[in-house]
Protein backbone atom coordinates (compact mmCIF):
# COMPACT_ATOMS: atom_id res chain seq x y z
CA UNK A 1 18.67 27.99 -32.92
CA UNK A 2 21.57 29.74 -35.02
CA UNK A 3 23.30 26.44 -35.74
CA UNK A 4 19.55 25.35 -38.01
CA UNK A 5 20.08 26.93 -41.14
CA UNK A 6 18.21 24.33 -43.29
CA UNK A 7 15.32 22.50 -43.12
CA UNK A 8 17.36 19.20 -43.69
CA UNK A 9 19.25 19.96 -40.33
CA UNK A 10 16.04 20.85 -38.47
CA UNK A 11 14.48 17.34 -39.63
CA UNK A 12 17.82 15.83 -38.60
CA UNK A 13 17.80 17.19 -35.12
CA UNK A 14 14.41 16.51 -34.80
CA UNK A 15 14.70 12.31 -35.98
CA UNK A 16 17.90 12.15 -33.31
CA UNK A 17 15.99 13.40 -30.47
CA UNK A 18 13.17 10.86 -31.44
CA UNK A 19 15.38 7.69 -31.83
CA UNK A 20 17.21 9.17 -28.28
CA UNK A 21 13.63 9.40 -26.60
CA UNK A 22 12.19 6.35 -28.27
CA UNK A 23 15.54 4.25 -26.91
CA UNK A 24 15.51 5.32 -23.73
CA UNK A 25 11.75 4.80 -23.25
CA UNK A 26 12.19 1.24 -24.42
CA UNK A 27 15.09 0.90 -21.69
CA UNK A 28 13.22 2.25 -19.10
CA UNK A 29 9.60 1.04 -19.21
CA UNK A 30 7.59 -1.37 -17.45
CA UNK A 31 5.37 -3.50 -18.91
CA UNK A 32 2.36 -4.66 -16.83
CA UNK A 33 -0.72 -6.08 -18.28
CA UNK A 34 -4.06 -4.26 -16.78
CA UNK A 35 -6.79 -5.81 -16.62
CA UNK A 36 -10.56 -4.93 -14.92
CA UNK A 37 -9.04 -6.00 -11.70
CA UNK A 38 -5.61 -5.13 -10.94
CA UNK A 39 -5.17 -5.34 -7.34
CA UNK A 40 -2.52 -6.99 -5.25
CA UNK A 41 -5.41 -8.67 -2.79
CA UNK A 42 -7.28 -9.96 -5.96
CA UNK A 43 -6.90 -13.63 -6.22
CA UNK A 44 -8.50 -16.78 -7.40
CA UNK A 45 -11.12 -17.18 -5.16
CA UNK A 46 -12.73 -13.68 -5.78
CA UNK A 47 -12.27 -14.03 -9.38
CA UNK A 48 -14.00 -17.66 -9.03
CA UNK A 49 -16.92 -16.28 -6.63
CA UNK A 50 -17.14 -13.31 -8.89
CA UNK A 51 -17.90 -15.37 -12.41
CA UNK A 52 -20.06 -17.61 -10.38
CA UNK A 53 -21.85 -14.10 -9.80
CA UNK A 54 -21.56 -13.02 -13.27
CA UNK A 55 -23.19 -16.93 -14.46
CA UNK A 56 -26.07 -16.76 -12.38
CA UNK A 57 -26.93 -13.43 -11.12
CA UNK A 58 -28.97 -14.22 -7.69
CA UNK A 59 -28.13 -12.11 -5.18
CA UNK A 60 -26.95 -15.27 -2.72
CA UNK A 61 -24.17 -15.17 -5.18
CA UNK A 62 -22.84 -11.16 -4.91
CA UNK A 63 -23.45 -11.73 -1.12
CA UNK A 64 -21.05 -14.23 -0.99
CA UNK A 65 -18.14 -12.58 -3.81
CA UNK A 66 -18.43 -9.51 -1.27
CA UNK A 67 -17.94 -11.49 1.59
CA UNK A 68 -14.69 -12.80 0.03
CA UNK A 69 -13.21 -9.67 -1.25
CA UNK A 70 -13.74 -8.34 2.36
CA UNK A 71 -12.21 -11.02 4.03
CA UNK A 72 -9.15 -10.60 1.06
CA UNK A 73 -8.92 -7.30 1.48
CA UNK A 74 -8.64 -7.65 5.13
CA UNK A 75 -6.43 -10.18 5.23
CA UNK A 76 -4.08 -8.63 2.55
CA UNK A 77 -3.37 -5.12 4.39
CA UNK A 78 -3.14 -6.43 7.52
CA UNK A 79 0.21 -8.30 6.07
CA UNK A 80 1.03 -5.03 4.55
CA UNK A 81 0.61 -3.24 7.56
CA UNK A 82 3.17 -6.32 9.75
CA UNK A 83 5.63 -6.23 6.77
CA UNK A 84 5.82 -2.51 7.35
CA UNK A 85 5.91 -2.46 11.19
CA UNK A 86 8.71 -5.16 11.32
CA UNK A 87 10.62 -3.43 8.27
CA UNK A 88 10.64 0.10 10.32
CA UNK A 89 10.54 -1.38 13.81
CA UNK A 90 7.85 0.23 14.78
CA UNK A 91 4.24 -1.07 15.48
């Protein structure tokens, strides 16, 4: 604080520690594009049994999207679960 004796060396400061924050942000982020359903277990068939949903609307059609996403799910984190019990050795 005793080394800013102008307003010129404040602003000065101030732009250095924004182009040092603003680099090292741009080094170290991730970009990842969001979207409504960012899951790992999402894939084409509930995205396809979802807009056949989303076309028609009958409830034969949200019966069967939920179906899929269950069996997805299911079958998704039970790899998770084997990659993780042969990674550790452990069941």
């Amino acid at each position: 604080m005793a080394d800013i004796g102008s307003i010129q060396t404040l602003e000065s400061i101030v732009k250095n520690f924004a182009s040092t924050l603003d680099r090292i942000w741009r080094e170290h982020a991730n970009w990842s594009q969001i979207t409504k359903h960012s899951k790992e277990w999402w894939n084409n068939d509930c995205k396809s049994k979802l807009e056949a949903y989303q076309n028609m609307r009958p409830l034969l059609n949200w019966k069967d999207f939920r179906k899929i996403v269950k069996i997805t799910k299911h079958s998704f984190f039970n790899n998770k679960i084997q990659e993780i019990s042969f990674k550790n050795k452990k069941p």
